[in-house]
Protein backbone atom coordinates (compact mmCIF):
# COMPACT_ATOMS: atom_id res chain seq x y z
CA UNK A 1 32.24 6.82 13.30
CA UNK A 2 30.82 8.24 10.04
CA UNK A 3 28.87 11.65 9.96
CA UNK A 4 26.27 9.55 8.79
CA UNK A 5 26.10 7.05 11.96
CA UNK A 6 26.55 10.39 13.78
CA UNK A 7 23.28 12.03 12.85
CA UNK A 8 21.39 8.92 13.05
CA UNK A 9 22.09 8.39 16.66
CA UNK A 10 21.64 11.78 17.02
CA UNK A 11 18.19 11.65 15.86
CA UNK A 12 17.27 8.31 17.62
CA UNK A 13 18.20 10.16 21.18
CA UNK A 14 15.99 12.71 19.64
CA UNK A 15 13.10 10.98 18.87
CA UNK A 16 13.56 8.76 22.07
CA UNK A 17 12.70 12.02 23.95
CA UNK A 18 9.89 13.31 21.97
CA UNK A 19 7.89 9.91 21.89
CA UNK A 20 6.87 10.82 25.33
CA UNK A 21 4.97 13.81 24.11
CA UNK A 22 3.67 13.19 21.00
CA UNK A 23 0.09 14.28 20.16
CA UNK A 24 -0.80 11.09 18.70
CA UNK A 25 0.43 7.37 18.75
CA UNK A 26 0.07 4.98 15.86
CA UNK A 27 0.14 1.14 16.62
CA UNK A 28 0.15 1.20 20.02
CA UNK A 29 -2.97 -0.66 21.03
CA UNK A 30 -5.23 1.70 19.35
CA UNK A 31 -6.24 4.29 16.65
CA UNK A 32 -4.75 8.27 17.33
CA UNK A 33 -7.06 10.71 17.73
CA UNK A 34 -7.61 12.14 14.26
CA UNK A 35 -5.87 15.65 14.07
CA UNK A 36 -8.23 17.28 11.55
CA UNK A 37 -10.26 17.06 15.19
CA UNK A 38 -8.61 20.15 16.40
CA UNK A 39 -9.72 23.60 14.84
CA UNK A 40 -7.03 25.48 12.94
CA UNK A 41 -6.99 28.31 14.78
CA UNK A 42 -6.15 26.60 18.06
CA UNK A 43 -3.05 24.71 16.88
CA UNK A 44 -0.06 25.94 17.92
CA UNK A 45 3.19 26.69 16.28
CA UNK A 46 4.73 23.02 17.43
CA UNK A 47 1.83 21.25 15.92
CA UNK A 48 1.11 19.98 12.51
CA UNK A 49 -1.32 21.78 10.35
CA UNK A 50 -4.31 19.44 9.70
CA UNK A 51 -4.33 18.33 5.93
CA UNK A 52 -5.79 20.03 3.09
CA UNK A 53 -7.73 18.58 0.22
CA UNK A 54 -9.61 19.73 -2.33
CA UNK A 55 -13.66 20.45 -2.49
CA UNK A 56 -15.20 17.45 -3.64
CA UNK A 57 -12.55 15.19 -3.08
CA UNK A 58 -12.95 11.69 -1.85
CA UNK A 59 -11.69 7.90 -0.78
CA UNK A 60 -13.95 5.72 -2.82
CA UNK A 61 -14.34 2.87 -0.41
CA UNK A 62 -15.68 -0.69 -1.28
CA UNK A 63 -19.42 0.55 0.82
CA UNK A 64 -19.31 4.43 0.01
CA UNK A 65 -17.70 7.44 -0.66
CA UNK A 66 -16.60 9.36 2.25
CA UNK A 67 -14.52 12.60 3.36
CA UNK A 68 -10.61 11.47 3.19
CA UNK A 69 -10.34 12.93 6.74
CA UNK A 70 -12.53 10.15 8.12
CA UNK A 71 -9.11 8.29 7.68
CA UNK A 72 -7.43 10.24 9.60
CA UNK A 73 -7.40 8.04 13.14
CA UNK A 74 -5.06 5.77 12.00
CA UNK A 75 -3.00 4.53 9.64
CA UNK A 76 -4.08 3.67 5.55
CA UNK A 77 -2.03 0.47 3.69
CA UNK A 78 -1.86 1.20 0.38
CA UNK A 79 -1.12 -2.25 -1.05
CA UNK A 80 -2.25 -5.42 0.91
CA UNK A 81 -4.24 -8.89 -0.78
CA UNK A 82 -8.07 -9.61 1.23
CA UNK A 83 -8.78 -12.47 -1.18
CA UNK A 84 -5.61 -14.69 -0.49
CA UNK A 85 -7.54 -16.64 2.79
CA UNK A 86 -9.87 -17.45 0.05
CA UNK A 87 -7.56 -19.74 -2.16
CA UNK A 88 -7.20 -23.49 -1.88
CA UNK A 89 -4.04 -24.44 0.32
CA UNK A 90 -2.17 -27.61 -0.67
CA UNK A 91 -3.65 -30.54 1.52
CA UNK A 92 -1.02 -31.40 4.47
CA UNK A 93 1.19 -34.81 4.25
CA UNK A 94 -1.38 -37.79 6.25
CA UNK A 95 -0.94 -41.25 6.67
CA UNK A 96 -2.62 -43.42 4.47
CA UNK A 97 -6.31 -44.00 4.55
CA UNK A 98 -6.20 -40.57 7.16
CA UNK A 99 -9.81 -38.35 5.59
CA UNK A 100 -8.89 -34.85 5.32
CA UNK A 101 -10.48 -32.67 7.59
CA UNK A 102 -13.93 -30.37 5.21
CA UNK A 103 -12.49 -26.91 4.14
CA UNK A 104 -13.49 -24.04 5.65
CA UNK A 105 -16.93 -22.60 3.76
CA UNK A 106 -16.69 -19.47 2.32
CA UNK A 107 -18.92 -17.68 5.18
CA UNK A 108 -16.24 -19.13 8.10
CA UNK A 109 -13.39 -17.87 5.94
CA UNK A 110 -15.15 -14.46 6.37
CA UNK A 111 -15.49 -14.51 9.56
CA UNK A 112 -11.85 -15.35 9.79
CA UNK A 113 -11.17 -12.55 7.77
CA UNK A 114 -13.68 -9.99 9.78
CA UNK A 115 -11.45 -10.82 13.24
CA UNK A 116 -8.13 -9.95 11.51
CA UNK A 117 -9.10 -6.70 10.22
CA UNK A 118 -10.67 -5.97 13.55
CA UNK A 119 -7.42 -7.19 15.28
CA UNK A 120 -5.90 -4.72 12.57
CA UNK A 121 -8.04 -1.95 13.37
CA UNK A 122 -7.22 -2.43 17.27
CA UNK A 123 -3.84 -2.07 16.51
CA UNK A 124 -4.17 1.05 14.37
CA UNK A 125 -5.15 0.49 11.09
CA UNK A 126 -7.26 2.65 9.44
CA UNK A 127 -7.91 1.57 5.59
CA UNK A 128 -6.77 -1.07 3.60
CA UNK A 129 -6.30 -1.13 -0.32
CA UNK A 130 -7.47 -4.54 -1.30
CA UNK A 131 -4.77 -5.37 -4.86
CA UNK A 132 -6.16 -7.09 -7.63
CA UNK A 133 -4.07 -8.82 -9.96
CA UNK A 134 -6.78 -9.42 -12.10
CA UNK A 135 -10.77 -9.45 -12.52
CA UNK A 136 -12.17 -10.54 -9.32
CA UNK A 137 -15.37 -13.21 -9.15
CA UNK A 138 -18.91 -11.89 -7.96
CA UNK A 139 -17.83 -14.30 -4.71
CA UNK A 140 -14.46 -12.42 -4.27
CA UNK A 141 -16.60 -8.54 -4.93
CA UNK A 142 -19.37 -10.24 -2.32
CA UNK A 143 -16.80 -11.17 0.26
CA UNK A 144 -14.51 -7.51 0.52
CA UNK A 145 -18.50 -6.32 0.53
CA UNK A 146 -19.38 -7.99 3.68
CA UNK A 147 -15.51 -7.56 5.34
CA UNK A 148 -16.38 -4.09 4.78
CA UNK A 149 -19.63 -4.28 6.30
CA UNK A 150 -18.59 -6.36 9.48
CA UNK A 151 -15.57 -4.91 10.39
CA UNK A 152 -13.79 -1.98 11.54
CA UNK A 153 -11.27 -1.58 8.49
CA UNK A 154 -12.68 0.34 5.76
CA UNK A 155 -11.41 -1.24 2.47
CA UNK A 156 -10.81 0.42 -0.85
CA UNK A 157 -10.69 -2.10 -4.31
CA UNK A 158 -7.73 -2.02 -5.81
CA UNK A 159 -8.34 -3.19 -9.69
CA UNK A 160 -6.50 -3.87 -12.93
CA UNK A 161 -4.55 -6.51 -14.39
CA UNK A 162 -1.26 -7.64 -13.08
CA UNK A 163 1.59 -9.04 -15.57
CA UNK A 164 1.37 -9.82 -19.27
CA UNK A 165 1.10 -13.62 -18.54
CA UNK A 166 -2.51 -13.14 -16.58
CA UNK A 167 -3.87 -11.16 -19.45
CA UNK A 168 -7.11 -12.36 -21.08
CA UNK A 169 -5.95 -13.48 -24.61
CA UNK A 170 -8.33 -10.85 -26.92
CA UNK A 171 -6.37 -7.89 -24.67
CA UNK A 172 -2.91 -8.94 -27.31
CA UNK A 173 -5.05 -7.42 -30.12
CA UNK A 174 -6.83 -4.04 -28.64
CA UNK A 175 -5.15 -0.81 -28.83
CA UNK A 176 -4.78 1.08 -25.33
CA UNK A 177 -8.35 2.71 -25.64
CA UNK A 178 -9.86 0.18 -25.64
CA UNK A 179 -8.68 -1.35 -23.00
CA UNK A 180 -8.89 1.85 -20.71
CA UNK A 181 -12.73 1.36 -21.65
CA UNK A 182 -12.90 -1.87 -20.15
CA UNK A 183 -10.89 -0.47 -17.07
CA UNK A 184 -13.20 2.25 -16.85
CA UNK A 185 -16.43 0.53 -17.35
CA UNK A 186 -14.71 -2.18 -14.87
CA UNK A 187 -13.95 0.52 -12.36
CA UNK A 188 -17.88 2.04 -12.41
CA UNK A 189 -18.98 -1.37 -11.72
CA UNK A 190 -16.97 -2.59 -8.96
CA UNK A 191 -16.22 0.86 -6.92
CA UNK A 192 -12.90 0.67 -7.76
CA UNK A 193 -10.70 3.64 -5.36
CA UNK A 194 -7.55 2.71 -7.11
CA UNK A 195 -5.65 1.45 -10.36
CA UNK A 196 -3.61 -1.32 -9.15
CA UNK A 197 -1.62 -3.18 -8.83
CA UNK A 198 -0.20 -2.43 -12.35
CA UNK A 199 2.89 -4.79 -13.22
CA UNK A 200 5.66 -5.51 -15.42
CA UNK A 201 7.77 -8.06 -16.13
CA UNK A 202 11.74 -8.91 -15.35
CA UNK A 203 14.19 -8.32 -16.81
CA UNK A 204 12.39 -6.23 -19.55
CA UNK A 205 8.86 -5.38 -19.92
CA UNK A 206 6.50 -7.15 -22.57
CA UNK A 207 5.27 -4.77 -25.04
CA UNK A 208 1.50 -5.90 -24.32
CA UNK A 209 2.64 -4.39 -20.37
CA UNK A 210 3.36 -1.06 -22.48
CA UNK A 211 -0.06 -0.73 -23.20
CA UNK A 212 -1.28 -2.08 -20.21
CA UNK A 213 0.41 0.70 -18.86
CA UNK A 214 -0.47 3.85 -21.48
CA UNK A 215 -4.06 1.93 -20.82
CA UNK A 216 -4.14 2.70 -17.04
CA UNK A 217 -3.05 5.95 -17.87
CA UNK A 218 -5.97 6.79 -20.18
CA UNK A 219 -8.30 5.37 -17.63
CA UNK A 220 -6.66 7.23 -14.81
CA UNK A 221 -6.88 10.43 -16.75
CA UNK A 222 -10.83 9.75 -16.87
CA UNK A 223 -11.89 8.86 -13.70
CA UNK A 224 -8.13 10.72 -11.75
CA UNK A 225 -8.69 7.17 -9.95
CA UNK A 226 -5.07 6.65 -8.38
CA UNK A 227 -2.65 3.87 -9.53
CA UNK A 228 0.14 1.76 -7.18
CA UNK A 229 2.36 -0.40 -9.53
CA UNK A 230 4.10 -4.03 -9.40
CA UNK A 231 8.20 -3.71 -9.67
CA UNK A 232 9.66 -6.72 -10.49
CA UNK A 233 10.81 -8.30 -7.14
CA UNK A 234 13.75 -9.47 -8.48
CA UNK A 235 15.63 -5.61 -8.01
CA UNK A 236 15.43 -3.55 -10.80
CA UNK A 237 15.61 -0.01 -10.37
CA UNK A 238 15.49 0.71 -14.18
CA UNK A 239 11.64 -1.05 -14.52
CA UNK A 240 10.80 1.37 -11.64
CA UNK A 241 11.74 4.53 -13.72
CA UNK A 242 10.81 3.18 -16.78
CA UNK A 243 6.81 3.21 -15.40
CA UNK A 244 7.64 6.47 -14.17
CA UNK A 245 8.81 7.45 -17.53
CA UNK A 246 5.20 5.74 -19.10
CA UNK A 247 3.44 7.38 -16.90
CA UNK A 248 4.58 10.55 -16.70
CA UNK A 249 4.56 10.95 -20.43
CA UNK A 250 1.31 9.94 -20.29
CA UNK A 251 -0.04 12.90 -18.60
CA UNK A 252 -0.75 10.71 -15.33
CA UNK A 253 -1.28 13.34 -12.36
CA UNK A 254 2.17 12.00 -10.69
CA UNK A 255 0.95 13.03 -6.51
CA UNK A 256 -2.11 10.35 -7.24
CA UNK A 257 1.18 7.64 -8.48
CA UNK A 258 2.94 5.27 -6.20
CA UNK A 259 5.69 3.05 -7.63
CA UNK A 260 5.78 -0.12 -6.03
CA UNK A 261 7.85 -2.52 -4.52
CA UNK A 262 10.99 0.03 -3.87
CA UNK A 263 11.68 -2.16 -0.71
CA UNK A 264 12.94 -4.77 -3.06
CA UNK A 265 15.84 -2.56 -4.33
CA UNK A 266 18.94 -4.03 -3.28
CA UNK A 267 21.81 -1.88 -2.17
CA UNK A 268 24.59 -3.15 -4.52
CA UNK A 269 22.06 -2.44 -7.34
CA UNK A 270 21.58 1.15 -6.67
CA UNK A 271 24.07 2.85 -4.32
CA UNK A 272 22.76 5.14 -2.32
CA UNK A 273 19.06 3.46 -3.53
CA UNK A 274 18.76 6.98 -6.04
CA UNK A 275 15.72 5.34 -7.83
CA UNK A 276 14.08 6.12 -4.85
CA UNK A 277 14.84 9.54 -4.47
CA UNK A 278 14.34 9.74 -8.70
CA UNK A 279 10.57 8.85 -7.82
CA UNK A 280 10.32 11.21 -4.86
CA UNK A 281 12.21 13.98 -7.50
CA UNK A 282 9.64 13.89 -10.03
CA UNK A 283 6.67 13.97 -7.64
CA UNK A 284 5.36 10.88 -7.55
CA UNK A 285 5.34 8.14 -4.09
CA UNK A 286 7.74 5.76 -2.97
CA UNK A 287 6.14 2.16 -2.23
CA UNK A 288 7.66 0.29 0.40
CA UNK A 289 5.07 -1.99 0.79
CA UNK A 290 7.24 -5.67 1.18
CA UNK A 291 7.68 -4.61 4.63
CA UNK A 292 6.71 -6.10 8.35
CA UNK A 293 7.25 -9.77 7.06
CA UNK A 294 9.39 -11.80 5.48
CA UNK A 295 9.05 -11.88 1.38
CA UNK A 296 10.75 -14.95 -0.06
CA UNK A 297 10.41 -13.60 -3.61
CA UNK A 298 12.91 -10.80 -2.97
CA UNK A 299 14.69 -11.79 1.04
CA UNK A 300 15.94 -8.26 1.98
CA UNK A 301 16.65 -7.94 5.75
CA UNK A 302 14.19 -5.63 7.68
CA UNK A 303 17.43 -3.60 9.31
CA UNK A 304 18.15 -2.60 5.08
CA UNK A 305 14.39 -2.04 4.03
CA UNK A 306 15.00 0.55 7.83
CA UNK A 307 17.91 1.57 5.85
CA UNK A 308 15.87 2.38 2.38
CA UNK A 309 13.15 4.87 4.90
CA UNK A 310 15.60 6.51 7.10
CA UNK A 311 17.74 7.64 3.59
CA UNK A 312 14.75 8.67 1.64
CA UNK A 313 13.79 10.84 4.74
CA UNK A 314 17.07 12.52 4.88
CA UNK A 315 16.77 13.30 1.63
CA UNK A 316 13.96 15.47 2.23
CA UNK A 317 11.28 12.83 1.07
CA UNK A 318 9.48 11.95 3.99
CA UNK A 319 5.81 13.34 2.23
CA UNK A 320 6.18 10.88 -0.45
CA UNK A 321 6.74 7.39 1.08
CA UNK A 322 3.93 5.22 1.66
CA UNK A 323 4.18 2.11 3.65
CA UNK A 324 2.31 -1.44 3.30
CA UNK A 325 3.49 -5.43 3.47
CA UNK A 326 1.82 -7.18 0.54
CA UNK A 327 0.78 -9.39 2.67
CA UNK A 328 -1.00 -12.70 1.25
CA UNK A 329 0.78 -15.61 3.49
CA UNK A 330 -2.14 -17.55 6.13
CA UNK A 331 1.11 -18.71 7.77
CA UNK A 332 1.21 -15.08 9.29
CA UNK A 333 -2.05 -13.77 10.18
CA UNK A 334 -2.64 -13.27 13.87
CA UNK A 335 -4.70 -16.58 14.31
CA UNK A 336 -1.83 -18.43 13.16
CA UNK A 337 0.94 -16.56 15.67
CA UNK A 338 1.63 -13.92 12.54
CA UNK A 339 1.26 -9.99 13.23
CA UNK A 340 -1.66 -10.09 10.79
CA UNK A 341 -2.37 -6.89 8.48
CA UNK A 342 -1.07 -4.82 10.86
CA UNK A 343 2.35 -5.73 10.74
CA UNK A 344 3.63 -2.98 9.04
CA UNK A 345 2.56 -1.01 12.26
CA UNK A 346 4.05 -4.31 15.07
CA UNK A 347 7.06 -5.56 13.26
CA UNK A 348 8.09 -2.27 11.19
CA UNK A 349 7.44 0.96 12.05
CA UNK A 350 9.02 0.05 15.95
CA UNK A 351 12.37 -0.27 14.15
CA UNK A 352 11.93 3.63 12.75
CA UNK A 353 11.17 4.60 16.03
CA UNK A 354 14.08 3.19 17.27
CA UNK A 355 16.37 4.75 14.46
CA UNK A 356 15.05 8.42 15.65
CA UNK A 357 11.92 8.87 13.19
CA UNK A 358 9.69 11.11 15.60
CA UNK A 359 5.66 10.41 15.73
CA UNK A 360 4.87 13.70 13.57
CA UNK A 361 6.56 11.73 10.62
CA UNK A 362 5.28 8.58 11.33
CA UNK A 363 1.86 10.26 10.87
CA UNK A 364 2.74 11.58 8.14
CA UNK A 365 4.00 7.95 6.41
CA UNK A 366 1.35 6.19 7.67
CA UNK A 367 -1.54 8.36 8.15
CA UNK A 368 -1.18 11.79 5.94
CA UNK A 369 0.48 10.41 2.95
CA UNK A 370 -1.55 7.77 1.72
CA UNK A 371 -5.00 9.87 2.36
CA UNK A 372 -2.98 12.14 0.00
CA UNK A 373 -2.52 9.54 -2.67
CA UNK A 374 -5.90 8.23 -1.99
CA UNK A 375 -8.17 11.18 -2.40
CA UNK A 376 -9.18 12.26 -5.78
CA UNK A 377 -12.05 14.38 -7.11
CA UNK A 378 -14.20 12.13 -9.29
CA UNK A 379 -14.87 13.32 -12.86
């Protein structure tokens, strides 16, 4: 058996023993006490230190603004879709003559929406970061409004514009400042708490996705709002460093940058899956956030996505990987037999557990990390 298989096991019997005693549980039925709870002076050398942030800084949620340690009973997705209950499913196959049943209105759909995220925030979830992949309507801005209200999730707008094809046609002619303008006036408008999510295309990026990109940047170094990007599903590891590259030389503050869709990397693409330890290198996160479900865009087993965690936490990287599923199928939310938005926490993070990733890291993926990435101090 390979040294490799060796340690693993090792740490599974390890982590087997210390789930018994760990000072908090995520997904289990509940939110963890939030450690910031305890003072500082009474932790003790086995604990983890509380997180720091600096003065001023804050989550900029779709209601309010509030302290980043609010978050910290249980566990912030970084990249998930509110809106998609909203859209129009294709009718179902009836017999001739057969009326369709009336859709749903808007204020059922809602309500629909209000008893997942509460189902979510019974199961541990914290915070969700609502992706845009482009402008929303004043319906879709009223409806994360009152899910935000009447539920138990807090939920931070993700905005921006998503792939060169779903641009509106006068952005093909306006330099990057400009459009940073528009992001920025966008941003003040809609309580944006995040740049995202920011795409490009496969194999190659569009040049109008260039500046896209070098106009997030501008409009990141305004408001330090921070920004989660689209990678190509199909697996390319070079478009992941090559909006690393943008970014970076952009001036972008790389601990508020999460490239995305890193569990869509296969294997015989990128031995030893380096682009994700190339992100984690240069400071910024790593975005596994197809996880918990099954993605038909890019069909990667769970057991390998396991894989991509457990080697970018032997590496070293386990502050810089941020977890979330994408999730936008109605097939899979908990009224319809699915694991809802918490499935990252039901369907995925068991299978760490059972590869020996103790609860103090789990916190830290789920919990510490993404209140890192989230908080920023507002210009």
């Amino acid at each position: 058996m390979s040294p490799r298989v060796n340690r693993r096991t090792a740490v599974r019997m390890l982590g087997a023993g210390a789930a018994g005693t760990a000072l908090t549980t995520i997904g289990c039925g509940g939110a963890p006490v939030p450690q910031e709870s305890a003072s500082v002076a009474t932790l003790s050398e086995d604990q983890p230190r509380p997180v720091e942030f600096p003065d001023g800084a804050v989550v900029r949620t779709v209601l309010e603004d509030i302290d980043p340690r609010v978050l910290g009973a249980g566990a912030t997705l970084f990249h998930e879709h509110l809106s998609f209950a909203f859209r129009s499913p294709p009718p179902e196959p009836r017999a001739p003559d057969t009326p369709f049943p009336p859709a749903p209105t808007n204020d059922e759909m809602v309500g629909l929406m209000v008893e997942e995220l509460d189902m979510a925030a019974f199961d541990g979830v914290s915070c969700i970061v609502d992706s845009s992949v482009g402008p929303r309507t004043p319906q879709q801005l009223e409806n994360l409004r009152l899910m935000a209200e009447r539920s138990s999730v807090r939920i931070v707008t993700g905005g921006s514009y998503f792939l060169q094809r779903s641009y509106p046609a006068e952005f093909g002619t306006l330099p990057a400042e400009e459009i940073a303008a528009q992001l920025v006036h966008q941003a003040a408008n809609e309580r944006w708490g995040a740049l995202g999510e920011v795409g490009t295309s496969f194999p190659e990026m569009h040049d109008g996705e260039r500046t896209m990109l070098q106009a997030v940047s501008q409009a990141h170094l305004e408001t330090r709002l921070p920004i989660f990007t689209h990678v190509p599903h199909e697996s390319c590891p070079t478009c992941a460093i090559e909006q690393l590259d943008i970014y970076e030389a952009a001036g972008v503050d790389l601990a508020h940058l999460c490239i995305g869709h890193q569990s869509t990397i296969k294997a015989d693409d990128d031995p030893g899956w380096q682009t994700h330890l190339e992100i984690a290198r240069r400071g910024a996160f790593i975005g596994f956030d197809t996880v918990g479900h099954e993605m038909s865009a890019s069909f990667i087993p769970e057991r390998v996505k396991v894989d991509m965690v457990l080697n970018a936490i032997e590496a070293g990287f386990e502050d810089q990987i941020l977890l979330s599923s994408d999730f936008a199928n109605t097939t899979q939310i908990k009224a319809n037999w699915g694991n809802g938005f918490s499935t990252v926490l039901i369907q995925f993070v068991p299978k760490l557990r059972y590869y020996g990733v103790p609860d103090e890291t789990l916190q830290k993926i789920l919990v510490d990390n993404p209140r890192r990435w989230l908080a920023y101090t507002p210009t």
